[in-house]
N, C-alpha and C. Protein backbone atom coordinates (compact mmCIF):
# COMPACT_ATOMS: atom_id res chain seq x y z
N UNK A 1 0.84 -1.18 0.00
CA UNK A 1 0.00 0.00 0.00
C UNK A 1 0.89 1.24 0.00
N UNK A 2 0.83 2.06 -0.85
CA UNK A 2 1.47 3.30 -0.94
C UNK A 2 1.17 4.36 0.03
N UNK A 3 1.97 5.08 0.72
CA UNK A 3 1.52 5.94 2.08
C UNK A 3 1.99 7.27 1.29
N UNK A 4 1.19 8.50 1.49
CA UNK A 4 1.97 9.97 0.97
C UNK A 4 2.11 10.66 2.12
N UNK A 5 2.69 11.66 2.13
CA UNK A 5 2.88 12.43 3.74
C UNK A 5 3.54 13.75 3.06
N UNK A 6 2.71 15.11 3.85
CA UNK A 6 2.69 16.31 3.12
C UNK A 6 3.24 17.01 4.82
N UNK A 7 3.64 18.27 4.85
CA UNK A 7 3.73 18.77 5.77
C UNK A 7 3.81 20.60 5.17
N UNK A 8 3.69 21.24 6.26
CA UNK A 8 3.95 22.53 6.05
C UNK A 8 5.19 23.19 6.31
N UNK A 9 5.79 24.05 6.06
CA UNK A 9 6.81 24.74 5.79
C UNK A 9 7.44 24.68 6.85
N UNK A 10 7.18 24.74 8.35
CA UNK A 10 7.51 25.02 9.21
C UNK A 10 7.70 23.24 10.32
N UNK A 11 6.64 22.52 9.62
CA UNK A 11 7.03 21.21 10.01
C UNK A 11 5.89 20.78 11.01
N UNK A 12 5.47 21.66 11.85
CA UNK A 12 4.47 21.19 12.95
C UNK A 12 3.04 20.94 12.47
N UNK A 13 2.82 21.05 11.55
CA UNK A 13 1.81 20.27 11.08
C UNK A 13 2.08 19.03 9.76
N UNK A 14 1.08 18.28 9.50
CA UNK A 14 1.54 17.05 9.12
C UNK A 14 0.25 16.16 8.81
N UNK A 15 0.43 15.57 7.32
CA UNK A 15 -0.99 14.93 6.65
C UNK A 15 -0.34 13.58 6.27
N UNK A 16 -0.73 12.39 6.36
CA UNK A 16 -0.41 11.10 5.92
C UNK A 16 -1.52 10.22 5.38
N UNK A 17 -1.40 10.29 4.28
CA UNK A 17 -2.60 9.29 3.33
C UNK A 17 -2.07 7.81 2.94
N UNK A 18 -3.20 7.01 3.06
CA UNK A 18 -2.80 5.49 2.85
C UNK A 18 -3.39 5.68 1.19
N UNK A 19 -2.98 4.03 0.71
CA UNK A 19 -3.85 4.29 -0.13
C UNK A 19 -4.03 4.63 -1.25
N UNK A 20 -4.87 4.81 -2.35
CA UNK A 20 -5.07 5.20 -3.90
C UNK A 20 -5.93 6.45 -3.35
N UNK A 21 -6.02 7.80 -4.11
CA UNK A 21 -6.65 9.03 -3.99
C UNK A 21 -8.32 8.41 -4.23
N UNK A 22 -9.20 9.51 -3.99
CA UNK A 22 -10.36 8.78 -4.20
C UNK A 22 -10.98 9.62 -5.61
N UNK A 23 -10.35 11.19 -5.94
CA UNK A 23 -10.07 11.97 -7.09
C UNK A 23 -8.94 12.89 -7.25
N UNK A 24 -8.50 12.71 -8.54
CA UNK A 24 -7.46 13.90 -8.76
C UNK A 24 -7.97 15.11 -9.63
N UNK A 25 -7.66 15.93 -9.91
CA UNK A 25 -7.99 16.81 -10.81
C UNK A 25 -6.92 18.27 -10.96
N UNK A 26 -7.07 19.12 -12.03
CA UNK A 26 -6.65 20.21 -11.95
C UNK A 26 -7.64 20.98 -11.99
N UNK A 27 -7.60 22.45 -11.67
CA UNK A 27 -8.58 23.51 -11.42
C UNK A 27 -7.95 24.98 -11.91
N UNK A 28 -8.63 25.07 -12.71
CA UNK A 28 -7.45 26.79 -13.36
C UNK A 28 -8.69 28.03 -13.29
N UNK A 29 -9.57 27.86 -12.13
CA UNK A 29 -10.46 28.25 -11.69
C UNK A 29 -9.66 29.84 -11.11
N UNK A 30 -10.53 31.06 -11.14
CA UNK A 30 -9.69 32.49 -10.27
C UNK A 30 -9.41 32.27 -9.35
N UNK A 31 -10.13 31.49 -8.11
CA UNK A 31 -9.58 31.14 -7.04
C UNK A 31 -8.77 30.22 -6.77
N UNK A 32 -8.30 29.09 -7.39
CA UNK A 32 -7.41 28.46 -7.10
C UNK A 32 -5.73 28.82 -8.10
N UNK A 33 -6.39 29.94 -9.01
CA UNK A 33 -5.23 30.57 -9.68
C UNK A 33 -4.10 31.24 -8.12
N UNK A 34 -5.85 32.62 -8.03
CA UNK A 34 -5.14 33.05 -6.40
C UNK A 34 -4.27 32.48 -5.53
N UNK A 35 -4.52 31.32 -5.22
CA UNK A 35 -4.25 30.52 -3.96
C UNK A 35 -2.79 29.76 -4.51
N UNK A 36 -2.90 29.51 -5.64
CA UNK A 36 -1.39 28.91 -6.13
C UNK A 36 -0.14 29.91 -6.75
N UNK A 37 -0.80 30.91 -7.01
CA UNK A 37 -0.22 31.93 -7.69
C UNK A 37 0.43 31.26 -9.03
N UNK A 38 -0.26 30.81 -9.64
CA UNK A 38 0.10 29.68 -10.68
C UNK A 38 -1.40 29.73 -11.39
N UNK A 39 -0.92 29.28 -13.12
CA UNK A 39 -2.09 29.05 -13.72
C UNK A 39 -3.17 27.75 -13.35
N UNK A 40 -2.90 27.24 -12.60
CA UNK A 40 -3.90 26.43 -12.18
C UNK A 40 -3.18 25.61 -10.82
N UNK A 41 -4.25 24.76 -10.52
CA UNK A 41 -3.62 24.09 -8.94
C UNK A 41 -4.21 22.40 -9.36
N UNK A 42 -3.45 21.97 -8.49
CA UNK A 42 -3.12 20.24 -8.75
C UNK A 42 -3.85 19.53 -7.36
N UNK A 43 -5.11 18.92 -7.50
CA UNK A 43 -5.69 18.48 -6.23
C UNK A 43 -5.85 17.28 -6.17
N UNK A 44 -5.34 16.59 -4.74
CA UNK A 44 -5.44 14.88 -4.77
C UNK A 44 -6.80 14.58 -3.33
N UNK A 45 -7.70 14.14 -3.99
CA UNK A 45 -8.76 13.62 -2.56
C UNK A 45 -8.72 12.47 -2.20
N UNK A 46 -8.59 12.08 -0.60
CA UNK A 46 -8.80 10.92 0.07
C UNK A 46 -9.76 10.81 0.67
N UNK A 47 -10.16 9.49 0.78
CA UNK A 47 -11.31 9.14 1.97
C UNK A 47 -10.63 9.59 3.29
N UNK A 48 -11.78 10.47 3.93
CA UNK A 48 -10.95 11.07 5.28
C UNK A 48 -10.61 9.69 6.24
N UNK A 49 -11.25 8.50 6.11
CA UNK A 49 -10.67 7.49 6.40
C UNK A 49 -9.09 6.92 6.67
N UNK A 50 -8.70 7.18 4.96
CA UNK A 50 -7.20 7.08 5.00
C UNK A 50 -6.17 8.23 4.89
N UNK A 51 -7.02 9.21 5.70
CA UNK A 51 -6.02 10.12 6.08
C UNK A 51 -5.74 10.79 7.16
N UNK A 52 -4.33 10.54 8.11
CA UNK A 52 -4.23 10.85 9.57
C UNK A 52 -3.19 12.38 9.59
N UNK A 53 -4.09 13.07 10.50
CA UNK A 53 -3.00 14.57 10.61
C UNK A 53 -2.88 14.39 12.29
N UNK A 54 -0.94 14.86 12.13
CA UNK A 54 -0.71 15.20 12.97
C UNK A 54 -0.20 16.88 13.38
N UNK A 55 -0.23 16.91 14.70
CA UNK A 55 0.29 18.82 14.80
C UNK A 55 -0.55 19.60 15.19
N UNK A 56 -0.48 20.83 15.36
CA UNK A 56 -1.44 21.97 15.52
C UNK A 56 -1.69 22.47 14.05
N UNK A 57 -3.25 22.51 13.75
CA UNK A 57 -3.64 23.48 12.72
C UNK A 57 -3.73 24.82 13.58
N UNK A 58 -3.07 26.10 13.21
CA UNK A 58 -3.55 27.54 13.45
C UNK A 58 -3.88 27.84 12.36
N UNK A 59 -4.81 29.65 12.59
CA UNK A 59 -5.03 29.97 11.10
C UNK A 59 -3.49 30.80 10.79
N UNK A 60 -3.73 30.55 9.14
CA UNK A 60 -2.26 31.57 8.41
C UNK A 60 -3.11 32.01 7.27
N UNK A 61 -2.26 33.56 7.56
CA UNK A 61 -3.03 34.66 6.88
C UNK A 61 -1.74 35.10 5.98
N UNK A 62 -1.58 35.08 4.58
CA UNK A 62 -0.49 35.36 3.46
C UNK A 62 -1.12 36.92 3.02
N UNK A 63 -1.46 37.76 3.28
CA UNK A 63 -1.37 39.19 2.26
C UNK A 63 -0.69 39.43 1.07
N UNK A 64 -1.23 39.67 0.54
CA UNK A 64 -0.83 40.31 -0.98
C UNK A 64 -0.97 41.14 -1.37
N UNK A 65 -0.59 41.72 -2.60
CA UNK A 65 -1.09 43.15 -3.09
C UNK A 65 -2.62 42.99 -3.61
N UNK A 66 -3.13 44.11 -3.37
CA UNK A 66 -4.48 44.52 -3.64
C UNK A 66 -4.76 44.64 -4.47
């Protein structure tokens, strides 16, 4: 079984998926342009089943120009 494991920049948070995705897709949607700062964004879904987080989620707030 293939395991993936993502983390954030800083390390204290932390995502581990078992497993085959349950969808992939791309999205070149305005908002996910925004959010990637890229012509489109790359999304993998799991059954929340096979997926364990560890860490503190806080919120993070990125500003940009207006």
């Amino acid at each position: 079984m293939v395991t993936r494991r993502a983390e954030c920049s800083c390390g204290q948070l932390s995502a581990t998926c078992s497993g085959e995705p349950v969808r992939i897709s791309v999205c070149h949607c305005l908002d996910c342009k925004r959010r990637t700062g890229s012509a489109f964004s790359y999304n993998v879904r799991f059954a929340e089943a096979d997926v364990s987080i560890e860490g503190r989620a806080l919120q993070f707030t990125r500003v940009g120009e207006l």
